[in-house]
C-alpha atoms as a PDB file:
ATOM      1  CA  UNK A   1     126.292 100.611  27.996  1.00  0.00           C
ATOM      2  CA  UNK A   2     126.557 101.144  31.847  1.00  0.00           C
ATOM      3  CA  UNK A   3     128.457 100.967  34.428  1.00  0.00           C
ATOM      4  CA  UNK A   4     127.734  99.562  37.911  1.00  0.00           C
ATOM      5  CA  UNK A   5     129.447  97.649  41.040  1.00  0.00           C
ATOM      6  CA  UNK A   6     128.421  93.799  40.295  1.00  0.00           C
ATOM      7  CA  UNK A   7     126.949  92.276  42.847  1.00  0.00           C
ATOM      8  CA  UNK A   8     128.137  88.837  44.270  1.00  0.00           C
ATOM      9  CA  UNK A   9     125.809  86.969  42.714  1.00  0.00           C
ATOM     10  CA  UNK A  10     127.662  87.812  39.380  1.00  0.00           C
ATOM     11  CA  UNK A  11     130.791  86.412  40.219  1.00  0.00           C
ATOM     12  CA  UNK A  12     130.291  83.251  37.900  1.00  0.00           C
ATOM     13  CA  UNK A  13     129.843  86.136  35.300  1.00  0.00           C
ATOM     14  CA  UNK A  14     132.862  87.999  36.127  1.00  0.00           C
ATOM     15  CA  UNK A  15     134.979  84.505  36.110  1.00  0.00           C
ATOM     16  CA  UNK A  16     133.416  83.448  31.994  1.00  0.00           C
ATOM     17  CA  UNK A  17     134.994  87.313  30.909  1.00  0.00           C
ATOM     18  CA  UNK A  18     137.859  86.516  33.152  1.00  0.00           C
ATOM     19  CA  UNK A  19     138.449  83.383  31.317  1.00  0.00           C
ATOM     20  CA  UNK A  20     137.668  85.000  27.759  1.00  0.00           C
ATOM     21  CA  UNK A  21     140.105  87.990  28.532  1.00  0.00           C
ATOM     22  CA  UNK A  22     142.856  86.187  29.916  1.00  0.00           C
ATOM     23  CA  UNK A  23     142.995  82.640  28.306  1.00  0.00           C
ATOM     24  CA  UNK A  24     146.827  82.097  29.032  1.00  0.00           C
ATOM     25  CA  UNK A  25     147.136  83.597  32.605  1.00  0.00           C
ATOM     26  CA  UNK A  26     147.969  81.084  35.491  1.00  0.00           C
ATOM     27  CA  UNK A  27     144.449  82.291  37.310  1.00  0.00           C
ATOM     28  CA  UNK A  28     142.515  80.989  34.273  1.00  0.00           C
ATOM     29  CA  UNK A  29     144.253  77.779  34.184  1.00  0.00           C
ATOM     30  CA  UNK A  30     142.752  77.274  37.984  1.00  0.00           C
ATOM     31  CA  UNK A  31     139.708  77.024  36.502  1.00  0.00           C
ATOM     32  CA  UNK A  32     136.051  78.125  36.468  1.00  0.00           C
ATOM     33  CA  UNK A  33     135.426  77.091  40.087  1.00  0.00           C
ATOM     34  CA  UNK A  34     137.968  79.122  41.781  1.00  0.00           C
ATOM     35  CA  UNK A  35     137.880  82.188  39.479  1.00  0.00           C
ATOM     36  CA  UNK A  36     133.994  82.112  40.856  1.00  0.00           C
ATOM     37  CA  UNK A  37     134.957  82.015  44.348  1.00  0.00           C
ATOM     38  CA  UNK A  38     137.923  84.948  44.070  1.00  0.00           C
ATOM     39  CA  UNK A  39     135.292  87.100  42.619  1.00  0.00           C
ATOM     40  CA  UNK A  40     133.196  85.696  44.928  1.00  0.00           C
ATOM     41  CA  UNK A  41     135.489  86.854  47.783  1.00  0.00           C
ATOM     42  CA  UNK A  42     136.373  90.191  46.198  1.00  0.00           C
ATOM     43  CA  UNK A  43     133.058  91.628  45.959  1.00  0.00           C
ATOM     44  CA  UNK A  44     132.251  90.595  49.495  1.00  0.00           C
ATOM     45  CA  UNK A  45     135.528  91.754  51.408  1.00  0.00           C
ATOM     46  CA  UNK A  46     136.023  95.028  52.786  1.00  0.00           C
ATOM     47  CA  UNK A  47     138.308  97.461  51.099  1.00  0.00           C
ATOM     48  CA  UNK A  48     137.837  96.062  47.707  1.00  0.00           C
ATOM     49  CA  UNK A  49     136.846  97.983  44.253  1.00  0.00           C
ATOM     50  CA  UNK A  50     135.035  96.244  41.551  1.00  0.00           C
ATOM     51  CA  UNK A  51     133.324  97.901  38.939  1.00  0.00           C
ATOM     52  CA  UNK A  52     131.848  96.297  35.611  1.00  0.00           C
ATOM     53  CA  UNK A  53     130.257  97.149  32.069  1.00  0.00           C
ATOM     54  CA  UNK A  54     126.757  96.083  30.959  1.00  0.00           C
ATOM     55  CA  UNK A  55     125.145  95.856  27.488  1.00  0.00           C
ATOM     56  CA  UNK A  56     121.444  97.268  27.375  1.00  0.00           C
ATOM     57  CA  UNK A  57     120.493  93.168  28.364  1.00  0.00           C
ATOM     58  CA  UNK A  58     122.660  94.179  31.528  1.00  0.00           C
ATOM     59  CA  UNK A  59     125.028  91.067  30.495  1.00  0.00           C
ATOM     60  CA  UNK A  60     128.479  92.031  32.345  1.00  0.00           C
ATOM     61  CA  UNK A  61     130.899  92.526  29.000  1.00  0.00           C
ATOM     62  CA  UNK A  62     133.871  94.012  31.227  1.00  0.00           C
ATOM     63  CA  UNK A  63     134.956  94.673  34.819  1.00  0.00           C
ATOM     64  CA  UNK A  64     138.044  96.262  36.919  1.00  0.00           C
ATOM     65  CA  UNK A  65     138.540  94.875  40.496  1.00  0.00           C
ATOM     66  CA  UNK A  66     141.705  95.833  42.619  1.00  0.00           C
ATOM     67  CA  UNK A  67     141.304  97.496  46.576  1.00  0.00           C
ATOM     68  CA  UNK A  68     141.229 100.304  48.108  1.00  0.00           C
ATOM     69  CA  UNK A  69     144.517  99.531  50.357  1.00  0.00           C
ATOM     70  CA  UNK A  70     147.555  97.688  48.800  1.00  0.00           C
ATOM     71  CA  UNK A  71     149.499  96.551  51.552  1.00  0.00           C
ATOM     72  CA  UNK A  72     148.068  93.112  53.061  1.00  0.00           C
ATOM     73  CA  UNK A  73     145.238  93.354  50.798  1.00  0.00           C
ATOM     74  CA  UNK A  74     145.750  89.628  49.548  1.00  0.00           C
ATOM     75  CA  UNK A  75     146.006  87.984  53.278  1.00  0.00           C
ATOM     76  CA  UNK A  76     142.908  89.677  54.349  1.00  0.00           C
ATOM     77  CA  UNK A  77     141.007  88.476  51.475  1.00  0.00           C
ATOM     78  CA  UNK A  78     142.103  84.559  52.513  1.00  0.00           C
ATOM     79  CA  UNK A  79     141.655  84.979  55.952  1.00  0.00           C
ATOM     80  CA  UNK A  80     138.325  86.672  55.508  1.00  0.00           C
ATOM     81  CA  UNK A  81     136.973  84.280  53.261  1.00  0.00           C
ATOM     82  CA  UNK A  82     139.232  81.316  54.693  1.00  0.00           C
ATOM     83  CA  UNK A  83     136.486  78.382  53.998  1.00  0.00           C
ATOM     84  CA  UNK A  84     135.867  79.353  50.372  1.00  0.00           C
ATOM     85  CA  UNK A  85     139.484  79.076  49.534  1.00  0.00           C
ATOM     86  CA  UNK A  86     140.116  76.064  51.534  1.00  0.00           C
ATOM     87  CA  UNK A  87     138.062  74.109  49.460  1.00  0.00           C
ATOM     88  CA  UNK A  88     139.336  75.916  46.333  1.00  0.00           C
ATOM     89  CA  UNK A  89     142.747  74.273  47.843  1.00  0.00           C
ATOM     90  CA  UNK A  90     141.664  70.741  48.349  1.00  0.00           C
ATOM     91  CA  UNK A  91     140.403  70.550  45.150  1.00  0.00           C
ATOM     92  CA  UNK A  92     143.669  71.998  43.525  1.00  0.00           C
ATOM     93  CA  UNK A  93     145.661  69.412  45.698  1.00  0.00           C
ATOM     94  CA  UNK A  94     144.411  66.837  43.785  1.00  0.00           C
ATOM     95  CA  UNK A  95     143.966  68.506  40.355  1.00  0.00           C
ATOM     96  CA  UNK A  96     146.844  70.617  40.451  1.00  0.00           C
ATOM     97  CA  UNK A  97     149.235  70.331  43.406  1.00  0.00           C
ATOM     98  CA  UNK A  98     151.981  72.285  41.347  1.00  0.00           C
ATOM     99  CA  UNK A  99     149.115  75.539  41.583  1.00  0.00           C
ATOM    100  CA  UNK A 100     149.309  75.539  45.333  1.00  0.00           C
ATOM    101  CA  UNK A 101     153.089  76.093  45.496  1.00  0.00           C
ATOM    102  CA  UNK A 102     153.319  78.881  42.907  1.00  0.00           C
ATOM    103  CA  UNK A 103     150.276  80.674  44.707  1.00  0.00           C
ATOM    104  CA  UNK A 104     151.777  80.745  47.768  1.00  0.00           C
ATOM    105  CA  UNK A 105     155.239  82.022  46.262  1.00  0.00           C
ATOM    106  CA  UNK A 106     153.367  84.785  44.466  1.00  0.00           C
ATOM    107  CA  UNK A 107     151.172  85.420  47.620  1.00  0.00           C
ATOM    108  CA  UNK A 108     152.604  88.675  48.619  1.00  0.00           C
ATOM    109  CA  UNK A 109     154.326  90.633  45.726  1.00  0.00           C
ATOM    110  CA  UNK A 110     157.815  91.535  45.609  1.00  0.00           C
ATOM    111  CA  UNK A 111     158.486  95.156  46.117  1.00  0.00           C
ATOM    112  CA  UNK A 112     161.396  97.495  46.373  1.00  0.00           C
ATOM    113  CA  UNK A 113     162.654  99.827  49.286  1.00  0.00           C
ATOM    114  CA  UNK A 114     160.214 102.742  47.856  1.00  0.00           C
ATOM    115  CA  UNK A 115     157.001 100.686  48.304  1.00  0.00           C
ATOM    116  CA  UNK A 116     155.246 100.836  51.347  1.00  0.00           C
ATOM    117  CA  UNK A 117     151.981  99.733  49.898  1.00  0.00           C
ATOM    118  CA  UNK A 118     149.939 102.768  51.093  1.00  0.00           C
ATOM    119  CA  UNK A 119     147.961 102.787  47.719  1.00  0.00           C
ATOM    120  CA  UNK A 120     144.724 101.565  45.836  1.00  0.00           C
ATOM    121  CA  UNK A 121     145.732  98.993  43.322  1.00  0.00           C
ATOM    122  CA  UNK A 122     144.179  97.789  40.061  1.00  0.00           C
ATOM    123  CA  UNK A 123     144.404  94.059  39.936  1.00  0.00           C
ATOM    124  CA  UNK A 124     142.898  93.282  36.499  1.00  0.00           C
ATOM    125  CA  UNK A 125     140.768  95.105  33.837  1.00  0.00           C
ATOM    126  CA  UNK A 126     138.923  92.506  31.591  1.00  0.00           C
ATOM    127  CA  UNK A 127     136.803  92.876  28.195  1.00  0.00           C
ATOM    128  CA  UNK A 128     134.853  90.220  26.463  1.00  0.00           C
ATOM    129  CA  UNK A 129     136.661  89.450  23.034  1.00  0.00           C
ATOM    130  CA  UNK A 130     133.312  90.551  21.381  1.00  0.00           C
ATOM    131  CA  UNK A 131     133.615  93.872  23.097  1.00  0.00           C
ATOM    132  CA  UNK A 132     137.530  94.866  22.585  1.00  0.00           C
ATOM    133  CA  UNK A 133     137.567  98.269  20.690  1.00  0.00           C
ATOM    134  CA  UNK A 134     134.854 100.112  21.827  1.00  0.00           C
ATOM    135  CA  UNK A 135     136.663 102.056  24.589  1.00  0.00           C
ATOM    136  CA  UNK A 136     135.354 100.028  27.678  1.00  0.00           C
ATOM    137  CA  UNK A 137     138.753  99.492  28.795  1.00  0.00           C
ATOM    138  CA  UNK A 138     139.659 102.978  29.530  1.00  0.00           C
ATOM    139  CA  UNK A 139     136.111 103.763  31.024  1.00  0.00           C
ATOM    140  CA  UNK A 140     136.490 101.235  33.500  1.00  0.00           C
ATOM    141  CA  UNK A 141     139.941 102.002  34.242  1.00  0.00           C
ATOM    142  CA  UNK A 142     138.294 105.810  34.678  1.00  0.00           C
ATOM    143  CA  UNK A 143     135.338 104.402  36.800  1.00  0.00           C
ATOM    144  CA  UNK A 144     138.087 102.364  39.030  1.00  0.00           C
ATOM    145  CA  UNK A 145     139.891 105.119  39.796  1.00  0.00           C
ATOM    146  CA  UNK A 146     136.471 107.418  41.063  1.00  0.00           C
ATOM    147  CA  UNK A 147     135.850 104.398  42.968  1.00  0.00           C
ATOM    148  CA  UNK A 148     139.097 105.261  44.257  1.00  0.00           C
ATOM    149  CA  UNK A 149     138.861 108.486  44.675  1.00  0.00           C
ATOM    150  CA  UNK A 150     135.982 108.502  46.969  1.00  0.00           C
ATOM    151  CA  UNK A 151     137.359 106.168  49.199  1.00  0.00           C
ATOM    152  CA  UNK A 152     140.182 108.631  49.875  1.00  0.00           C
ATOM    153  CA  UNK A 153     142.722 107.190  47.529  1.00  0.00           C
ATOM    154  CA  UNK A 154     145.620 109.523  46.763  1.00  0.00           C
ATOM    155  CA  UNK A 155     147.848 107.017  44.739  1.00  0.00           C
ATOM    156  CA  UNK A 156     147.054 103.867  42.347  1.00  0.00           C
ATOM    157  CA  UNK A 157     149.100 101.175  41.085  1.00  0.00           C
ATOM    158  CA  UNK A 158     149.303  98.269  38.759  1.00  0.00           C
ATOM    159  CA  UNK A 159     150.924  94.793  37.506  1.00  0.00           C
ATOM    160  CA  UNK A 160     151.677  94.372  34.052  1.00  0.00           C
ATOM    161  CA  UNK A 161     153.812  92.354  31.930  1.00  0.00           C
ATOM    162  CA  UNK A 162     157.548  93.387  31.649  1.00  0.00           C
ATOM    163  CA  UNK A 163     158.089  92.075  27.904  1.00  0.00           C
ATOM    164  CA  UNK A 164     155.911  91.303  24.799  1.00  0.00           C
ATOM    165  CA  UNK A 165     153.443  94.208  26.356  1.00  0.00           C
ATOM    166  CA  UNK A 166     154.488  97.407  24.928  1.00  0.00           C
ATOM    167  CA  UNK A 167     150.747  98.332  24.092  1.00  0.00           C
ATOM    168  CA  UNK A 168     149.108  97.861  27.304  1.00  0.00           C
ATOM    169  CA  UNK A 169     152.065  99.638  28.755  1.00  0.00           C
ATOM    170  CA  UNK A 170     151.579 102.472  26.510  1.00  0.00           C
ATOM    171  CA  UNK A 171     147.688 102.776  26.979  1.00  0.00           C
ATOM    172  CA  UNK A 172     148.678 103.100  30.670  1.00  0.00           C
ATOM    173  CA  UNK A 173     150.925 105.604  30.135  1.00  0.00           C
ATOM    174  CA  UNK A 174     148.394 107.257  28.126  1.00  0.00           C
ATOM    175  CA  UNK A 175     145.945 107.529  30.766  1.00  0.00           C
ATOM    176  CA  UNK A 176     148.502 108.873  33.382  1.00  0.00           C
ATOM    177  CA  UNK A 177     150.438 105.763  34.931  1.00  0.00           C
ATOM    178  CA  UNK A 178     154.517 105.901  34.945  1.00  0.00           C
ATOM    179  CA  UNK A 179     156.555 102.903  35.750  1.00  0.00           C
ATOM    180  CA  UNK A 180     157.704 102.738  39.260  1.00  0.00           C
ATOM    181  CA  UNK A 181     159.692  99.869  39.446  1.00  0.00           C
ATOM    182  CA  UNK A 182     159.729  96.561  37.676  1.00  0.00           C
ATOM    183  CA  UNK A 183     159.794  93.087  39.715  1.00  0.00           C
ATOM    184  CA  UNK A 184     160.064  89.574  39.338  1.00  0.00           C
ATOM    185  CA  UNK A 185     157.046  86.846  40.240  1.00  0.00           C
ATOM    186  CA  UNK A 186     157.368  83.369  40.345  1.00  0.00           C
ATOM    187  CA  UNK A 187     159.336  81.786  38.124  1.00  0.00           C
ATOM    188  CA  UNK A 188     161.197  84.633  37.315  1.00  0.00           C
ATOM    189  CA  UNK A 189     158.182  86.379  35.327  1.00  0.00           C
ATOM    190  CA  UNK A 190     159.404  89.984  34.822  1.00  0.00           C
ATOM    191  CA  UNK A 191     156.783  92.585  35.695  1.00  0.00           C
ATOM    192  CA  UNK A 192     155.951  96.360  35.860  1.00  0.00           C
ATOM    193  CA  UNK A 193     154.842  97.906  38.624  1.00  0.00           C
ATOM    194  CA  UNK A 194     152.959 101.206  37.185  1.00  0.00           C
ATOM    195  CA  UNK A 195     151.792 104.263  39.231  1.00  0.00           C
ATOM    196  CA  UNK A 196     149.538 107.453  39.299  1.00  0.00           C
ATOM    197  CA  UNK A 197     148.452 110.581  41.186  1.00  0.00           C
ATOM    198  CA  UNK A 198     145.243 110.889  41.821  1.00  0.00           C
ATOM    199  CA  UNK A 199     144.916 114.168  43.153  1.00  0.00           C
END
């Protein structure tokens, strides 16, 4: 197993372990088409971190994607790739109208008084179901935060569920995260927001 920075010609294969890793979250339900174009976009726009795992066929079995530089991150990847994901809209305007209004509430994340969003942030770690127990989650969590590292990064953060999630909470606590603050996203989904030192 390695692992490399996919390039953006492997977004459609970073959206199929997206969808195999996440099967309930409210990006997979947008479907195939847009997960391909946010990966798409992510790879592509500056400030972003993506890192994945390949098997010895160099099949991507697992990436980590999040930025470099929290606050705004989200706007600048729109506006930068503003075509892409106004098409991505039209389509959803017709296929799923009631998608448009909860991505715009969740657009910018909630925060508290204490977060200025001068941090690199960790947006999602996902492993093929195939793959799960072979300790590819924590080495691209570890390869993410290098990533980090050399860009300067002196803090990371992450989203994760507030209930039902005691094990994922606990592997990031394991690997040096503390809560910061928890949060609610639209409608009223209670999250964590986790941090760490990186220096």
């Amino acid at each position: 197993m390695k692992f490399r920075m996919p390039t953006s010609g492997e977004s459609k294969a970073l959206a199929v372990v997206h969808q195999q890793a996440f099967n309930d979250f409210f990006l997979t339900d947008l479907g195939p088409s847009f997960l391909k174009t946010y990966y798409k976009s992510v790879i592509q726009t500056k400030g972003s971190i993506a890192v994945c795992a390949v098997n010895e066929e160099d099949k991507i079995i697992g990436f980590a994607t999040g930025c470099d530089y929290a606050k705004g991150y989200n706007k600048r990847l729109v506006i930068n790739n503003l075509l892409r994901f106004s098409l991505q809209a039209v389509k959803l305007v017709f296929t799923r109208p009631k998608a448009i209004f909860r991505l715009l509430k969740n657009f910018e994340k909630k925060s508290n008084a204490n977060d200025d969003g001068s941090y690199a942030e960790l947006f999602s770690i996902g492993v093929l179901p195939e793959a799960k127990g072979l300790g590819i989650g924590r080495k691209l969590l570890e390869e993410f935060e290098k990533e980090a590292q050399v860009k300067g990064c002196k803090k990371i953060t992450l989203t994760t569920d507030f209930y039902s999630n005691d094990q994922v909470v606990e592997f990031y606590k394991k690997n040096g995260y503390h809560i910061f603050y928890d949060f609610y996203t639209f409608p009223r989904r209670r999250m964590y927001k986790m941090i760490k030192d990186l220096v």
